[in-house]
Protein backbone atom coordinates (compact mmCIF):
# COMPACT_ATOMS: atom_id res chain seq x y z
CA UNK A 1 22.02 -12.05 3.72
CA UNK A 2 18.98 -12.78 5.25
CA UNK A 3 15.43 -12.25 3.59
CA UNK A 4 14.69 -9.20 6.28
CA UNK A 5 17.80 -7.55 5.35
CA UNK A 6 17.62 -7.81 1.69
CA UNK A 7 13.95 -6.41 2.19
CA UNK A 8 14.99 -3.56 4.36
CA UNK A 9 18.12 -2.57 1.58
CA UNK A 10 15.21 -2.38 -0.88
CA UNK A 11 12.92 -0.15 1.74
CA UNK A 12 10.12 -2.76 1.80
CA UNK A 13 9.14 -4.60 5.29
CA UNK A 14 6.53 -7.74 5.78
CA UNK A 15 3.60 -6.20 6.21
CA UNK A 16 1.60 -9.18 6.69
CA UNK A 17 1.59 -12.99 6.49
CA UNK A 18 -0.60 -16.18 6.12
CA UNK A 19 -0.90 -20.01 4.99
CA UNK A 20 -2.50 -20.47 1.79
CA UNK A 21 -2.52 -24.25 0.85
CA UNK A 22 1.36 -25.73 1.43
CA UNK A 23 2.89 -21.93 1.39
CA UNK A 24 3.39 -19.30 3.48
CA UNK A 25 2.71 -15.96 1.95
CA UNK A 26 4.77 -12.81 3.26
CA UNK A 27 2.96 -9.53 1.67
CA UNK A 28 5.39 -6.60 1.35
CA UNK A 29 4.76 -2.85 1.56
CA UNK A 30 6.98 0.08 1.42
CA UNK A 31 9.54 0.83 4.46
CA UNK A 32 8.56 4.55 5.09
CA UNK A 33 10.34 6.78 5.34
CA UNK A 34 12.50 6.08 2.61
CA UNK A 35 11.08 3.87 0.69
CA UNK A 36 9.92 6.72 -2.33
CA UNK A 37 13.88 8.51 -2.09
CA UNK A 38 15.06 5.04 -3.03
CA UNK A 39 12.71 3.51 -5.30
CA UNK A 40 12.55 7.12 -7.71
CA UNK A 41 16.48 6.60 -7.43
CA UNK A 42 16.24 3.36 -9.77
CA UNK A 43 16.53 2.79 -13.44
CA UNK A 44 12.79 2.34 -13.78
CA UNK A 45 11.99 6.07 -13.02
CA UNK A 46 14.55 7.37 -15.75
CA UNK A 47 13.90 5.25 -18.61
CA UNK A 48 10.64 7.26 -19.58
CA UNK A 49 8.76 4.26 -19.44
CA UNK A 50 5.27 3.69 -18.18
CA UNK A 51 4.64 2.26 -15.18
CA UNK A 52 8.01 2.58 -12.80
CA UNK A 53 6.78 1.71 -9.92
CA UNK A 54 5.33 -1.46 -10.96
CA UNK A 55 8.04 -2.36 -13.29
CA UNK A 56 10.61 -1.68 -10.09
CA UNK A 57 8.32 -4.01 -8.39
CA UNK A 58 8.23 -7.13 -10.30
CA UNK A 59 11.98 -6.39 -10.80
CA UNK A 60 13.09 -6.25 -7.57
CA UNK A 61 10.80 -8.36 -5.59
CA UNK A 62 11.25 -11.33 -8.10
CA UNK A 63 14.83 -11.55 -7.58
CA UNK A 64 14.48 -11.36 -3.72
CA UNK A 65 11.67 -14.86 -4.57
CA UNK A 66 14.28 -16.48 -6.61
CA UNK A 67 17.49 -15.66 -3.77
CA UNK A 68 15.28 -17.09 -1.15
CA UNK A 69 13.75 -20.03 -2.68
CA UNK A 70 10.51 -18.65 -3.04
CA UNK A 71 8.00 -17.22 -6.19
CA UNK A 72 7.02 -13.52 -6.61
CA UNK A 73 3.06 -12.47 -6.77
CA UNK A 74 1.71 -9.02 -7.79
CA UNK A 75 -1.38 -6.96 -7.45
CA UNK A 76 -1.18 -5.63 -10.79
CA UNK A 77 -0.54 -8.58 -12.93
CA UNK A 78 -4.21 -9.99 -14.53
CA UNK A 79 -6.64 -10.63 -15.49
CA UNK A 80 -7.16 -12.44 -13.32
CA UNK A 81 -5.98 -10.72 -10.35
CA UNK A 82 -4.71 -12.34 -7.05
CA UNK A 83 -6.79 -11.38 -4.10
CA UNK A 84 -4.31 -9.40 -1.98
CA UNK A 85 -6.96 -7.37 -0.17
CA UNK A 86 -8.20 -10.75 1.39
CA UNK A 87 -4.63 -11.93 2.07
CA UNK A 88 -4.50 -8.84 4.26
CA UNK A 89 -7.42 -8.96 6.39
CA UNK A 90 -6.31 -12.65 6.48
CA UNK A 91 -3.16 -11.61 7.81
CA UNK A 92 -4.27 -9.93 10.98
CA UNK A 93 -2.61 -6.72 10.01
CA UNK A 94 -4.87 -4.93 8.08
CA UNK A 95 -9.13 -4.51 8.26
CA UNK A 96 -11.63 -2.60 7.02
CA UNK A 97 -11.61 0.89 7.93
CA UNK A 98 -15.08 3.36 8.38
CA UNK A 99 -14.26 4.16 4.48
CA UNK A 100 -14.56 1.91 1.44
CA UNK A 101 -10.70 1.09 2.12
CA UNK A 102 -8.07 -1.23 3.72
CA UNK A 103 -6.71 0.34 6.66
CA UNK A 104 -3.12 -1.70 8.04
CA UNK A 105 -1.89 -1.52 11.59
CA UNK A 106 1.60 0.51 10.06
CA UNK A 107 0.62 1.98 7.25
CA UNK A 108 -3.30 3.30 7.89
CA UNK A 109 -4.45 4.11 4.95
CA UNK A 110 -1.99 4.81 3.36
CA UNK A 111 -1.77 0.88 2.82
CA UNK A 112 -0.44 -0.35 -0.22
CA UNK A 113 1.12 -3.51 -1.11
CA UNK A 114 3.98 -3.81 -3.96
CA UNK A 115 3.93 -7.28 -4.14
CA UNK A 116 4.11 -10.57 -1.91
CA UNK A 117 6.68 -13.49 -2.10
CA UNK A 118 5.49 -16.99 -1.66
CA UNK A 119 7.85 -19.89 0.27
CA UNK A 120 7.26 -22.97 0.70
CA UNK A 121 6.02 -25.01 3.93
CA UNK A 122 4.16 -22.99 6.89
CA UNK A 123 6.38 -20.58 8.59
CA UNK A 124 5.82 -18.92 12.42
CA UNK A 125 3.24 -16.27 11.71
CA UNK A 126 3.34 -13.12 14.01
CA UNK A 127 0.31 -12.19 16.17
CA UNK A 128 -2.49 -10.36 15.10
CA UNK A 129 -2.28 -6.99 15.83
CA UNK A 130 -5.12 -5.09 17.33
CA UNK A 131 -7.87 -2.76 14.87
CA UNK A 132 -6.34 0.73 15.12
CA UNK A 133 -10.05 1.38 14.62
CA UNK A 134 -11.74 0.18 17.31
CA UNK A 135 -10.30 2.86 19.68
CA UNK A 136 -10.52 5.83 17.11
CA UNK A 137 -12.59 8.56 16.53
CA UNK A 138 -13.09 7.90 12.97
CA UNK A 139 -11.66 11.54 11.21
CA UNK A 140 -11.07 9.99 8.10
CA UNK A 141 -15.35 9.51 7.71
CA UNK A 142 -15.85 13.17 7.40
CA UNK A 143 -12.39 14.53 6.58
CA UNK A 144 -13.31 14.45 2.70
CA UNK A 145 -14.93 18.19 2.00
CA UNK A 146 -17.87 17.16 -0.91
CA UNK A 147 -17.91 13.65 1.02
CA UNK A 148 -16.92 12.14 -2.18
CA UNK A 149 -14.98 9.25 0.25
CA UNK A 150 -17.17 8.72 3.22
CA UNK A 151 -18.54 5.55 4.97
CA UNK A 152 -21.33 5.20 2.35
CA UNK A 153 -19.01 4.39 -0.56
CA UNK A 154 -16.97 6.22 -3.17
CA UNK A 155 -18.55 9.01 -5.44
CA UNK A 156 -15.39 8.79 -8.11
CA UNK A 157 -16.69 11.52 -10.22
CA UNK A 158 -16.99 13.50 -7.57
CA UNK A 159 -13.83 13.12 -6.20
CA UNK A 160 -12.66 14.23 -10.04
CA UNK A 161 -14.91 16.88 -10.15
CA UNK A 162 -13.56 18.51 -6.56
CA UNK A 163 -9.83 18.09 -8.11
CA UNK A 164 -10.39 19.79 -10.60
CA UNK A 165 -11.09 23.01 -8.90
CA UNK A 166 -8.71 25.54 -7.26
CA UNK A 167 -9.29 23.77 -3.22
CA UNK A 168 -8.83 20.28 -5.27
CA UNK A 169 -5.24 21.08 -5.32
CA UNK A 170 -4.55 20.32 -1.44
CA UNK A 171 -5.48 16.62 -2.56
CA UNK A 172 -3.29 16.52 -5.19
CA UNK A 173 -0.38 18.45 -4.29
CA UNK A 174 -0.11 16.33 -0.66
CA UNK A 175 -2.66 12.70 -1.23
CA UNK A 176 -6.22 12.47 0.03
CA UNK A 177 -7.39 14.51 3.08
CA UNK A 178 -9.32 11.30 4.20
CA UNK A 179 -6.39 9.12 4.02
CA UNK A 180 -4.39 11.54 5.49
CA UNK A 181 -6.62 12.45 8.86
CA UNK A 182 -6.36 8.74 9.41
CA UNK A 183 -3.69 8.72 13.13
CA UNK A 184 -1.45 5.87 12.25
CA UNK A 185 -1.69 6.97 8.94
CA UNK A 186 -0.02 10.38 10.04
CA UNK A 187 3.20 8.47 11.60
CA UNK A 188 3.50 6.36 8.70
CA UNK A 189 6.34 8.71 7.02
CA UNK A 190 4.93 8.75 3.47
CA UNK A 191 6.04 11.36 1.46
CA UNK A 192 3.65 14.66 0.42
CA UNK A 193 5.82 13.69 -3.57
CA UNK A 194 4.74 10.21 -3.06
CA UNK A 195 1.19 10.75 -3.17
CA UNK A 196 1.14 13.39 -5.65
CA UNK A 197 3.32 11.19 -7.81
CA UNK A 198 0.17 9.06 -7.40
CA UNK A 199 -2.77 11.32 -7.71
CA UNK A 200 -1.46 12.26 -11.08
CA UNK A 201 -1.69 9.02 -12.13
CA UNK A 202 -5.25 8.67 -10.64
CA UNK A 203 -6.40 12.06 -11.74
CA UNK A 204 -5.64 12.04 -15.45
């Protein structure tokens, strides 16, 4: 099988790629909608081990490297850690958004990136896409209600502190209301489980 089909039986897609030195570097993100019915399907979320979703990672996307010829990379592997933000505004699919955060021409922000499989030589890269941003009204920079996530940065104990209390629980029953008023972010398919899944991790 080809290396889009395998990707698309595991409910990941090539959400961006680059050169870096002799290789080209295809980042992967989840396929939504689907990806989170498949990937809390696998062995990973029913051992009662920590970290599933990483584990399921590094399992799955280093035997797609290996098939094709090519090496895996992760986000959460380090010290030290591989710069995968940068690979993504390198890859003309992702930017900076009016928030501390990466927004991606699919995903929004909801962008996340499971891993990214390296192959040798320099591959046809597809064209940049164009900065969801520039033609957008920007909800995400006030949709946060104590402004804990707003253009000026990231209050983290604040964000704690408002999840903690009873109108907290919107955030972490459904994900972030500033990640979620982003547009493309709202046609993304991500699941309301998905992000609580990981705003319990977050908000332990």
């Amino acid at each position: 099988m080809s290396l889009a089909a395998d990707l698309s039986a595991e409910r990941l897609f090539i959400a961006g790629a680059l050169h870096d030195g002799d290789e080209t570097l295809l980042l992967l993100g989840p396929d939504e909608p689907g990806f989170w019915a498949h990937v809390t399907a696998s062995p990973e979320f029913a051992d009662g081990t920590p970290d599933p979703l990483d584990r399921w990672s590094a399992r799955v996307i280093g035997a797609l490297a290996t098939a094709h010829g090519g090496r895996a990379l992760f986000p959460f592997q380090g010290p030290p850690f591989l710069p995968f933000f940068d690979w993504a505004l390198r890859s003309g699919q992702a930017w900076h958004s009016p928030l501390p955060l990466m927004v991606h021409a699919r995903m929004g922000l909801w962008a996340s990136l499971r891993g990214a499989i390296a192959l040798p030589g320099h591959l046809d890269l597809p064209s940049p896409a164009p900065r969801p941003c520039n033609d957008c009204t920007a909800p995400c920079a006030t949709a946060c209600p104590v402004g804990a996530l707003s253009p000026a940065g990231y209050d983290v104990p604040a964000c704690h502190a408002f999840l903690n209390t009873p109108d907290g629980e919107n955030c972490l029953s459904s994900g972030c209301l500033a990640r979620r008023a982003c547009p493309i972010a709202q046609s993304y398919g991500r699941l309301p489980q998905q992000s609580a899944w990981h705003m319990r991790h977050f908000h332990r």
